[in-house]
N, C-alpha and C. Protein backbone atom coordinates (compact mmCIF):
# COMPACT_ATOMS: atom_id res chain seq x y z
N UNK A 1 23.78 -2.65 -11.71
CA UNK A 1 23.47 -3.05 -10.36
C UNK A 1 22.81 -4.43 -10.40
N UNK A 2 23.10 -5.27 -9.43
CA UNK A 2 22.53 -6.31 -9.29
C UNK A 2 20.97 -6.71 -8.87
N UNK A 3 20.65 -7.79 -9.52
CA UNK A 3 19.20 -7.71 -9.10
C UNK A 3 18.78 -8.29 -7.53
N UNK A 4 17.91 -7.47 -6.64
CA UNK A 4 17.99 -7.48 -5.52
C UNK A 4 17.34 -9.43 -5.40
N UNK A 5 17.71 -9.50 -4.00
CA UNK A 5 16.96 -11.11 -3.57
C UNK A 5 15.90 -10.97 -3.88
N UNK A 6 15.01 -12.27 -3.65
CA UNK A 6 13.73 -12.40 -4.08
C UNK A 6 13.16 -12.02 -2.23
N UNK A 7 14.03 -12.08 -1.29
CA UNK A 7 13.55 -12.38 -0.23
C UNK A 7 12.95 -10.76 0.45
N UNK A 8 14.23 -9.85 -0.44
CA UNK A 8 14.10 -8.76 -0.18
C UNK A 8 12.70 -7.92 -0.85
N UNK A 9 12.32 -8.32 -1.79
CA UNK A 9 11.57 -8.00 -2.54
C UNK A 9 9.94 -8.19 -2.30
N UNK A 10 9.80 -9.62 -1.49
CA UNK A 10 9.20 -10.10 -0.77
C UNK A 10 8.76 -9.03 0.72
N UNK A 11 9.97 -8.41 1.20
CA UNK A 11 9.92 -7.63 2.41
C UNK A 11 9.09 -6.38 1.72
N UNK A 12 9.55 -6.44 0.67
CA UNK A 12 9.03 -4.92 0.20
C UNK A 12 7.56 -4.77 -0.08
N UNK A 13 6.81 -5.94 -0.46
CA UNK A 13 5.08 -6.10 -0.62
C UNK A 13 5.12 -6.43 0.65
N UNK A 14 5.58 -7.11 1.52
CA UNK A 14 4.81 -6.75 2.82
C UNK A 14 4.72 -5.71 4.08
N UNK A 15 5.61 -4.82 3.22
CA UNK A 15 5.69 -3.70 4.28
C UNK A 15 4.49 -2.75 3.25
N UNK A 16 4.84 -2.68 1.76
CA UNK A 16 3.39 -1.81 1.27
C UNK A 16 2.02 -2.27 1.75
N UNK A 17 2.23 -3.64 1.77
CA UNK A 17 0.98 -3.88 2.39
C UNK A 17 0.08 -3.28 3.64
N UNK A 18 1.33 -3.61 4.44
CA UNK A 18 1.05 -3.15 5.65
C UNK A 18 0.50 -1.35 5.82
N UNK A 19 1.19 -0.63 5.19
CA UNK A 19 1.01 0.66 4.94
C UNK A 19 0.06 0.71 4.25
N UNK A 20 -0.89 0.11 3.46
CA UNK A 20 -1.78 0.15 2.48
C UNK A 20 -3.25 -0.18 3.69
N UNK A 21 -3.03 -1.23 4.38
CA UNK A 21 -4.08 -1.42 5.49
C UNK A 21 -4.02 -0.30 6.67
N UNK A 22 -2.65 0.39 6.95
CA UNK A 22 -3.37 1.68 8.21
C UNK A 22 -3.24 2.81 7.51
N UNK A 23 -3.46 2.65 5.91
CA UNK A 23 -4.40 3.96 5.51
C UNK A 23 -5.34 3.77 5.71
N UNK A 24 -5.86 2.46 5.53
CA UNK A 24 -7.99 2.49 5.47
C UNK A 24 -7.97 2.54 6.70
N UNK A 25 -7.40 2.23 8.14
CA UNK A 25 -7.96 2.39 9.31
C UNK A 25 -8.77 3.30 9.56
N UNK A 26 -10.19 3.07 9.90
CA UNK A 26 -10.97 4.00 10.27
C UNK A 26 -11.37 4.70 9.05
N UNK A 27 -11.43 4.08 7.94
CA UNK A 27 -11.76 4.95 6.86
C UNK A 27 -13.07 4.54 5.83
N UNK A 28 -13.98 4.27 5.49
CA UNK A 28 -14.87 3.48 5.13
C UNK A 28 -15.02 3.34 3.25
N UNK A 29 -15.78 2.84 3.14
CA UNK A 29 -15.78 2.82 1.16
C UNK A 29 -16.16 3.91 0.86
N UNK A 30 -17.28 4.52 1.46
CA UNK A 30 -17.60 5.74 0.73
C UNK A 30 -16.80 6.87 0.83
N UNK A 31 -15.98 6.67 1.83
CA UNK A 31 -14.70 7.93 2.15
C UNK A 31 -13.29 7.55 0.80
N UNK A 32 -12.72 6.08 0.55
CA UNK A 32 -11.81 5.98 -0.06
C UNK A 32 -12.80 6.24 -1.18
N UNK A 33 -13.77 5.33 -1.76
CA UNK A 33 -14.09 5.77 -3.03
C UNK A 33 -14.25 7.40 -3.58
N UNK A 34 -14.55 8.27 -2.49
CA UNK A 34 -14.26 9.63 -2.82
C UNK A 34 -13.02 10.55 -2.65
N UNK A 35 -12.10 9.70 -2.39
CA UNK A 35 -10.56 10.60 -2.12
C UNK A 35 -9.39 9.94 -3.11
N UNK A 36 -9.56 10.71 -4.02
CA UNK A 36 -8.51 10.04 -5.65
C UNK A 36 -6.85 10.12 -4.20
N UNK A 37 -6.58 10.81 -3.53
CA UNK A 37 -5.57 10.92 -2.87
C UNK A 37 -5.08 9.48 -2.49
N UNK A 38 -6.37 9.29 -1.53
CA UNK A 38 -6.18 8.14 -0.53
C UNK A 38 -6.24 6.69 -1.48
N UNK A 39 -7.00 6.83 -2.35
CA UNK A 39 -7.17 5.61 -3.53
C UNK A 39 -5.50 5.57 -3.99
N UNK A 40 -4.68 6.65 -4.37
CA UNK A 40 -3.68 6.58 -5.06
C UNK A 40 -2.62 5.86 -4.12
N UNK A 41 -2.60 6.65 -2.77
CA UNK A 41 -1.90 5.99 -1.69
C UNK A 41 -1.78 4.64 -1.02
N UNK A 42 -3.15 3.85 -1.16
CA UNK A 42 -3.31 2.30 -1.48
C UNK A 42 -3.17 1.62 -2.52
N UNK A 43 -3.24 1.86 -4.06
CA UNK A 43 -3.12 1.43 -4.88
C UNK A 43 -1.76 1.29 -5.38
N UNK A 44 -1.01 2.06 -4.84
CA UNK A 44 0.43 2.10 -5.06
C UNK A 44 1.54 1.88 -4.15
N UNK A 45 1.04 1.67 -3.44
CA UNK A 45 1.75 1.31 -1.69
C UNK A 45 2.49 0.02 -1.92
């Protein structure tokens, strides 16, 4: 398979991104620092 665009790839960190910021909505440090869940779900987004 071919290797995808750079442009596409580009789309793809800014949509994790985006999903990575309305997990923390409303969520504070001491809540992510205690939820290995929610840490995993931003860190990998």
């Amino acid at each position: 398979m071919p290797p995808r665009d750079w442009r596409f790839r580009l789309e793809d960190l800014r949509e994790g991104a985006d999903r990575a910021v309305s997990y923390l909505d409303g969520v504070s440090q001491a809540e992510f620092e205690a939820s290995p869940l929610l840490q995993d779900a931003v860190l990998r987004a």
